[in-house]
PDB file of N, CA and C in Angstrom:
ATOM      1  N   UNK A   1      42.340 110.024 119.847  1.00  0.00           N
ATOM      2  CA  UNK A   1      43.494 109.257 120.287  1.00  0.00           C
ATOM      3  C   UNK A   1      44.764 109.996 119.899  1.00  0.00           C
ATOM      4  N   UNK A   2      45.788 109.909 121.142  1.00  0.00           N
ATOM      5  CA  UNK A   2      46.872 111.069 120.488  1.00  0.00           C
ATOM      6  C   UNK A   2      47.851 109.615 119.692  1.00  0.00           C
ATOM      7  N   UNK A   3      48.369 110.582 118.548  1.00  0.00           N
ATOM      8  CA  UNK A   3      49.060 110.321 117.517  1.00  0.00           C
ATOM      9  C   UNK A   3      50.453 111.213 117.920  1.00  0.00           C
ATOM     10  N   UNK A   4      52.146 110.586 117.426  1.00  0.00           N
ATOM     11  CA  UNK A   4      53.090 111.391 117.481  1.00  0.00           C
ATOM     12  C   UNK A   4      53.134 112.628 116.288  1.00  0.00           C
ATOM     13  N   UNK A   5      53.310 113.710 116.406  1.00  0.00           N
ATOM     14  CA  UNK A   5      53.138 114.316 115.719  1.00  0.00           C
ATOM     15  C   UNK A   5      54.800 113.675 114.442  1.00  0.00           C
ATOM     16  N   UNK A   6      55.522 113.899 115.522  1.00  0.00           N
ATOM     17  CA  UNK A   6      57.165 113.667 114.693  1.00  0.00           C
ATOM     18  C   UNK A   6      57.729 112.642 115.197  1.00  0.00           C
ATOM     19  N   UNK A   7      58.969 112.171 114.172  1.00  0.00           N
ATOM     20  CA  UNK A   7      59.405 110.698 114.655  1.00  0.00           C
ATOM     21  C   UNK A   7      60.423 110.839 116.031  1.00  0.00           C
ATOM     22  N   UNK A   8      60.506 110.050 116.942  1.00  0.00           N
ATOM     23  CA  UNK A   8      61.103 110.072 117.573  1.00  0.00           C
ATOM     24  C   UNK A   8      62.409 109.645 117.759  1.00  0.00           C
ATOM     25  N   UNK A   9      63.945 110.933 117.616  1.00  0.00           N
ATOM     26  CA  UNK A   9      64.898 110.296 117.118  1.00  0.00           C
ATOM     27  C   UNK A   9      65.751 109.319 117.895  1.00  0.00           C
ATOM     28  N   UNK A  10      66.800 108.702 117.495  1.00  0.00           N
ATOM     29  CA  UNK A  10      67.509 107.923 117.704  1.00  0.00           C
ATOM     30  C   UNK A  10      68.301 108.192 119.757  1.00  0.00           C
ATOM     31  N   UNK A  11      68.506 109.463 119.526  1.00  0.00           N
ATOM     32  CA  UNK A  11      69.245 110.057 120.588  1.00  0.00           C
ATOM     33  C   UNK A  11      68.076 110.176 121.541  1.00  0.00           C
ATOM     34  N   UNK A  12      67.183 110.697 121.691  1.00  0.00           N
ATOM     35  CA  UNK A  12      65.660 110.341 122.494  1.00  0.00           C
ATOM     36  C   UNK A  12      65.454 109.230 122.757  1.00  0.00           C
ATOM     37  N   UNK A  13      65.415 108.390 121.918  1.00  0.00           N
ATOM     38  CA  UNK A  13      65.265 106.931 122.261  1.00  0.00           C
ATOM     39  C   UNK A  13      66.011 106.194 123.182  1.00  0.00           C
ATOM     40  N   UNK A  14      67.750 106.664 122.992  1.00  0.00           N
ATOM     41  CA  UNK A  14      68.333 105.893 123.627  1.00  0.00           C
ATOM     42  C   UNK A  14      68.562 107.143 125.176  1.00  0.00           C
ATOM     43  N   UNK A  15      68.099 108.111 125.315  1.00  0.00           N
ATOM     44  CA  UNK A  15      67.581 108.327 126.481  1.00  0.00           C
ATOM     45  C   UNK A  15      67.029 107.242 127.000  1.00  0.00           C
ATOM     46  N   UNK A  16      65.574 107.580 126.254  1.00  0.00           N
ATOM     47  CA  UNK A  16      64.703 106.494 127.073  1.00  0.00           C
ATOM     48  C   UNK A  16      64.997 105.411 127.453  1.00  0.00           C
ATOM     49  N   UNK A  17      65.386 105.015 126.996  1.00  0.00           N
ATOM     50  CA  UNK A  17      65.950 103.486 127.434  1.00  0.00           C
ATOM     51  C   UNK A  17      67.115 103.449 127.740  1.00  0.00           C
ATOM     52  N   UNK A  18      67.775 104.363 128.726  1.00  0.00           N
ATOM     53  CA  UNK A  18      69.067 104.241 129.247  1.00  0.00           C
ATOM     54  C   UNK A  18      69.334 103.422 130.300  1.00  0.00           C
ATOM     55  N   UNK A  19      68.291 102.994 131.086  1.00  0.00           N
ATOM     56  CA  UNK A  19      68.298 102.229 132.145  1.00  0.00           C
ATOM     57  C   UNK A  19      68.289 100.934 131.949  1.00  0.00           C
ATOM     58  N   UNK A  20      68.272 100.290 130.643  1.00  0.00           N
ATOM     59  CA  UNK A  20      67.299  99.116 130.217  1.00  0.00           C
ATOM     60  C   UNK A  20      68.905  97.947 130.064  1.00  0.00           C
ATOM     61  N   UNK A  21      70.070  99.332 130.163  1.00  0.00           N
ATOM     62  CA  UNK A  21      71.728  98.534 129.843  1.00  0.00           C
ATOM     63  C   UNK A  21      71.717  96.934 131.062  1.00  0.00           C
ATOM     64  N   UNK A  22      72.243  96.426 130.045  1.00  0.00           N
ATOM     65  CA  UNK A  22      72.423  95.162 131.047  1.00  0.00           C
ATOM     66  C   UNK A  22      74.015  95.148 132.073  1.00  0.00           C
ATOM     67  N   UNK A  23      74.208  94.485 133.184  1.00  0.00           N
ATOM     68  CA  UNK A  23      74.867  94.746 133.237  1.00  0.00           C
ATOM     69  C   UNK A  23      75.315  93.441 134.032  1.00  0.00           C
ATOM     70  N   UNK A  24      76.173  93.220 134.847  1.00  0.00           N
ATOM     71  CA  UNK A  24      76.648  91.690 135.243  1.00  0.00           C
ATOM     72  C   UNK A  24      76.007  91.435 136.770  1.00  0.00           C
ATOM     73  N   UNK A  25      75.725  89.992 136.976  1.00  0.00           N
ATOM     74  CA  UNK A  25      75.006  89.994 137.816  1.00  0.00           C
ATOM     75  C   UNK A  25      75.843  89.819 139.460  1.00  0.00           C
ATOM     76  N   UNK A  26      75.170  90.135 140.329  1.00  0.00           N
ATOM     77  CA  UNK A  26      76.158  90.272 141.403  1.00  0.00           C
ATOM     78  C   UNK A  26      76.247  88.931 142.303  1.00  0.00           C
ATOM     79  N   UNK A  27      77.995  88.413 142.438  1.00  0.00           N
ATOM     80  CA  UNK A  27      78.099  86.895 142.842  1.00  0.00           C
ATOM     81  C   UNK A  27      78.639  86.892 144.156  1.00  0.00           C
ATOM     82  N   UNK A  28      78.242  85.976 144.920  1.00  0.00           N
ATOM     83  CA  UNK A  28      78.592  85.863 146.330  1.00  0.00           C
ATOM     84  C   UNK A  28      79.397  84.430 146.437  1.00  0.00           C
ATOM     85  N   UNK A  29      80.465  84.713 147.532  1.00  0.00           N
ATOM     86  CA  UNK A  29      81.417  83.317 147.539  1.00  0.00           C
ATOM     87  C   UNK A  29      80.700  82.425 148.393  1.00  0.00           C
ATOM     88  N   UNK A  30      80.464  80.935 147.727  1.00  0.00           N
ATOM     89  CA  UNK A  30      79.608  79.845 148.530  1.00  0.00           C
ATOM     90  C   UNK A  30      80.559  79.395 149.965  1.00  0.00           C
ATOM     91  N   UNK A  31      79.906  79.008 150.602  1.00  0.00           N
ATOM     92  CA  UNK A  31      80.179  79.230 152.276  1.00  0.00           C
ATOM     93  C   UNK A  31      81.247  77.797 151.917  1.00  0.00           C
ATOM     94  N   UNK A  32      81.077  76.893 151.618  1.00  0.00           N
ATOM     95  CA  UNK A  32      81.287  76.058 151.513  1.00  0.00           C
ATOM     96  C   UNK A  32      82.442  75.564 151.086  1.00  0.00           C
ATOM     97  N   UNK A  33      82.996  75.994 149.328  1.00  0.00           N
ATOM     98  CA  UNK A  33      84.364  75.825 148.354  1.00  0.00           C
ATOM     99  C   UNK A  33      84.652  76.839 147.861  1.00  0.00           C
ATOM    100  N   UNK A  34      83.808  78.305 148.364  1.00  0.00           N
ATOM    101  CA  UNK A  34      84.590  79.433 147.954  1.00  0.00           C
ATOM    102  C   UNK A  34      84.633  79.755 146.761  1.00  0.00           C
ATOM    103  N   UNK A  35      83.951  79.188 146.123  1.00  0.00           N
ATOM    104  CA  UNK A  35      83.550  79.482 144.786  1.00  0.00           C
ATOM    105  C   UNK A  35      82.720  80.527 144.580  1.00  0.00           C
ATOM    106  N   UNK A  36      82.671  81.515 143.897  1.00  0.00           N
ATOM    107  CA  UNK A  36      81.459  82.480 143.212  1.00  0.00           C
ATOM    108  C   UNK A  36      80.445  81.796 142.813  1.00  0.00           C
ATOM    109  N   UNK A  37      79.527  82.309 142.854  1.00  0.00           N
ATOM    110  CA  UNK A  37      77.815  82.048 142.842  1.00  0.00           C
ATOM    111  C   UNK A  37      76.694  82.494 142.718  1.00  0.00           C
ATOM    112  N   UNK A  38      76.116  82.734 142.277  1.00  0.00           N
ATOM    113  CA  UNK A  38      74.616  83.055 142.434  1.00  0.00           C
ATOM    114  C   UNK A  38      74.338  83.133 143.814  1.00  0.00           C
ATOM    115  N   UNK A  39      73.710  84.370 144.480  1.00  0.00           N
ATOM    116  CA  UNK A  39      72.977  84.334 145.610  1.00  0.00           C
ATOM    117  C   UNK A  39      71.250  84.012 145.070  1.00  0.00           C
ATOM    118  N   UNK A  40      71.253  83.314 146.486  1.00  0.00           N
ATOM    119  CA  UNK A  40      70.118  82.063 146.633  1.00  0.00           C
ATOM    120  C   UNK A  40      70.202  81.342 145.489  1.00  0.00           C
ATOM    121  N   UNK A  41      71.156  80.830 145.129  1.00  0.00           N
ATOM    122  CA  UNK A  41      71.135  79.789 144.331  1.00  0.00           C
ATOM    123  C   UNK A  41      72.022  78.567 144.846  1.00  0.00           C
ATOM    124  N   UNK A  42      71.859  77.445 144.364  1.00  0.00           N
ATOM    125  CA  UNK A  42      72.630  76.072 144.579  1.00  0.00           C
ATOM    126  C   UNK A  42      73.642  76.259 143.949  1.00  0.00           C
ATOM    127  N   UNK A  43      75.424  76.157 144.687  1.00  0.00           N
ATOM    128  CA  UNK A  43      76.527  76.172 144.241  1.00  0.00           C
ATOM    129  C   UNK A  43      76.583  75.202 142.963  1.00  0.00           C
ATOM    130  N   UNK A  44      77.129  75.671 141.836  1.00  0.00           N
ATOM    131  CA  UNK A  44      77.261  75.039 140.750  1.00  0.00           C
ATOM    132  C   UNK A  44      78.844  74.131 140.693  1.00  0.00           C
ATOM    133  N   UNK A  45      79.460  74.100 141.600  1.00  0.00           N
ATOM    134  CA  UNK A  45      80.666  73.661 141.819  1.00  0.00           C
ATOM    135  C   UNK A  45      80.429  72.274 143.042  1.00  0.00           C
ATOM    136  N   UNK A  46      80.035  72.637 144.087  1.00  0.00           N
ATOM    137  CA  UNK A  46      80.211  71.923 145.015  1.00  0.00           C
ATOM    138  C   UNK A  46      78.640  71.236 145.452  1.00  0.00           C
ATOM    139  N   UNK A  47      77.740  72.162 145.257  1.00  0.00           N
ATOM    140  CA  UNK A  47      76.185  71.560 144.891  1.00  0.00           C
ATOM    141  C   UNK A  47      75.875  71.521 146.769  1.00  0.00           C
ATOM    142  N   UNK A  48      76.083  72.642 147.269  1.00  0.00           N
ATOM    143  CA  UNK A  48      75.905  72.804 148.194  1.00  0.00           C
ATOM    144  C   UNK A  48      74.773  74.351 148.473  1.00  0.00           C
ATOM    145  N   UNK A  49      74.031  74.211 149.269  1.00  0.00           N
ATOM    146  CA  UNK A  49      73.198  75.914 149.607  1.00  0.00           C
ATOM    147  C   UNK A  49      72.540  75.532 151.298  1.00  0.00           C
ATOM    148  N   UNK A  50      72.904  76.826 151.564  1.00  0.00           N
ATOM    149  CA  UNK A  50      72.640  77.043 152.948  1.00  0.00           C
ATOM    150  C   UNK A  50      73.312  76.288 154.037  1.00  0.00           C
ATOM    151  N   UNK A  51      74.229  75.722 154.330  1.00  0.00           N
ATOM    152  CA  UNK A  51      74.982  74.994 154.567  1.00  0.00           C
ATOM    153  C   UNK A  51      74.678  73.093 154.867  1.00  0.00           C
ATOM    154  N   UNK A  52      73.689  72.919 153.235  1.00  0.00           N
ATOM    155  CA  UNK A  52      73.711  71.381 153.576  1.00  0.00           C
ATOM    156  C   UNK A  52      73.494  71.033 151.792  1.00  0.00           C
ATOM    157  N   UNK A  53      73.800  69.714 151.414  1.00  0.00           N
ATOM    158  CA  UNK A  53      73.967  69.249 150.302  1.00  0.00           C
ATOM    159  C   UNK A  53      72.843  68.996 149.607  1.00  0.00           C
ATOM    160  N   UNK A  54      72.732  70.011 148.720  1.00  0.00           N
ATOM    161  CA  UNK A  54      70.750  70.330 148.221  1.00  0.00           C
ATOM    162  C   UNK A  54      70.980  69.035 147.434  1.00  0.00           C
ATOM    163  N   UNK A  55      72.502  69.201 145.697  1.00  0.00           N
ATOM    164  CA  UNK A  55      72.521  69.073 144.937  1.00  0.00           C
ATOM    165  C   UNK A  55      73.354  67.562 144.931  1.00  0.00           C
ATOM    166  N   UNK A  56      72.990  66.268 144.588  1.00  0.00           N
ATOM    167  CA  UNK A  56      74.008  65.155 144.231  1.00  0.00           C
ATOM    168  C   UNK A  56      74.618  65.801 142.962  1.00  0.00           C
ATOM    169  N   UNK A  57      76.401  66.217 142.987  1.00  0.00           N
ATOM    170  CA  UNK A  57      76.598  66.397 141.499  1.00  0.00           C
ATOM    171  C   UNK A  57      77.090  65.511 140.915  1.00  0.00           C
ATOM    172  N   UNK A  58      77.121  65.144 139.524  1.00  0.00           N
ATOM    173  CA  UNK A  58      77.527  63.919 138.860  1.00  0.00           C
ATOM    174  C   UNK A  58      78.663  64.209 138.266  1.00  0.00           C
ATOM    175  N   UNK A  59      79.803  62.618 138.668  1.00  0.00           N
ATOM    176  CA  UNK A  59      81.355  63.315 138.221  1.00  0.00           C
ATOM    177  C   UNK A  59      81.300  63.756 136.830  1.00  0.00           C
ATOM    178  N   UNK A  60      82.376  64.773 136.824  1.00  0.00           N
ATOM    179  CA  UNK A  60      82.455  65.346 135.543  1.00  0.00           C
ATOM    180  C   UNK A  60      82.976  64.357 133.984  1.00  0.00           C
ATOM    181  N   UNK A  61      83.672  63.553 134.022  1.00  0.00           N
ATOM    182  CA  UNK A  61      83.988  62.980 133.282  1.00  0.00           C
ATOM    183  C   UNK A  61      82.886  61.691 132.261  1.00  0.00           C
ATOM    184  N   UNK A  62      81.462  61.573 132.948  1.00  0.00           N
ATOM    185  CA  UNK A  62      81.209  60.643 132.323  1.00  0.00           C
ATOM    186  C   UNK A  62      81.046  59.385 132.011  1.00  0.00           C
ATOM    187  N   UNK A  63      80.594  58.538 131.950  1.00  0.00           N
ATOM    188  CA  UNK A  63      80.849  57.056 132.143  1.00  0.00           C
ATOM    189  C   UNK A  63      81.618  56.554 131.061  1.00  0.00           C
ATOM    190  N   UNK A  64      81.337  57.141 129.285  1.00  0.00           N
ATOM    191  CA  UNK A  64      81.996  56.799 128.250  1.00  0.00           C
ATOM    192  C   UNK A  64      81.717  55.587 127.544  1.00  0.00           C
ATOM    193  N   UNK A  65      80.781  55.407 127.982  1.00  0.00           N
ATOM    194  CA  UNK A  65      80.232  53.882 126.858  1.00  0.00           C
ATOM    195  C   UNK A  65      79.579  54.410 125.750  1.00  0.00           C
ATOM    196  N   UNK A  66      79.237  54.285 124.632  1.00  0.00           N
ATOM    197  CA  UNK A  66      78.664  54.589 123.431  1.00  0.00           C
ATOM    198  C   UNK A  66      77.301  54.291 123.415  1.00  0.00           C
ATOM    199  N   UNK A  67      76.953  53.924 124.366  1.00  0.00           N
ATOM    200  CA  UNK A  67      75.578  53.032 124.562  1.00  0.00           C
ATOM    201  C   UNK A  67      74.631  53.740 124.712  1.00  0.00           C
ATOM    202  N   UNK A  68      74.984  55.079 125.085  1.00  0.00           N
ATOM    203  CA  UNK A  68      73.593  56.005 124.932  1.00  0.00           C
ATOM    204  C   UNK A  68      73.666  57.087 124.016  1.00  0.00           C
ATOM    205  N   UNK A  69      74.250  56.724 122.646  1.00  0.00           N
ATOM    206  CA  UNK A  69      74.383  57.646 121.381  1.00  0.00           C
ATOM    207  C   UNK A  69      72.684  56.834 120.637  1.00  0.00           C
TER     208      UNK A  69
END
């Protein structure tokens, strides 16, 4: 079974794994409110994809009763 003979340094390494950089993902404006988005994904703003209403979104504010602490 092969064994490394020597350690493999730091600068080799990050050769190797030069491709592995993350980098930002690419967003498309929803047809809809023009918002940026995830392609093939459900607008996170308007809760719209493909031009019909996948998503009911719930108003932002909350109902505010204490009743479900």
């Amino acid at each position: 079974m092969g064994v490394p003979k020597r350690r493999v340094s730091h600068a080799r390494q990050g050769e190797r794994r030069s491709h592995l950089a993350i980098d930002l993902p690419d967003l498309e404006e929803c047809s809809h409110c023009h918002e940026m988005k995830l392609p093939h994904h459900v607008c996170p703003n308007c809760g719209w994809y493909q031009g019909r209403q996948a998503v009911e979104l719930k108003p932002a504010g909350g109902s505010g009763d204490s009743a479900d602490r």
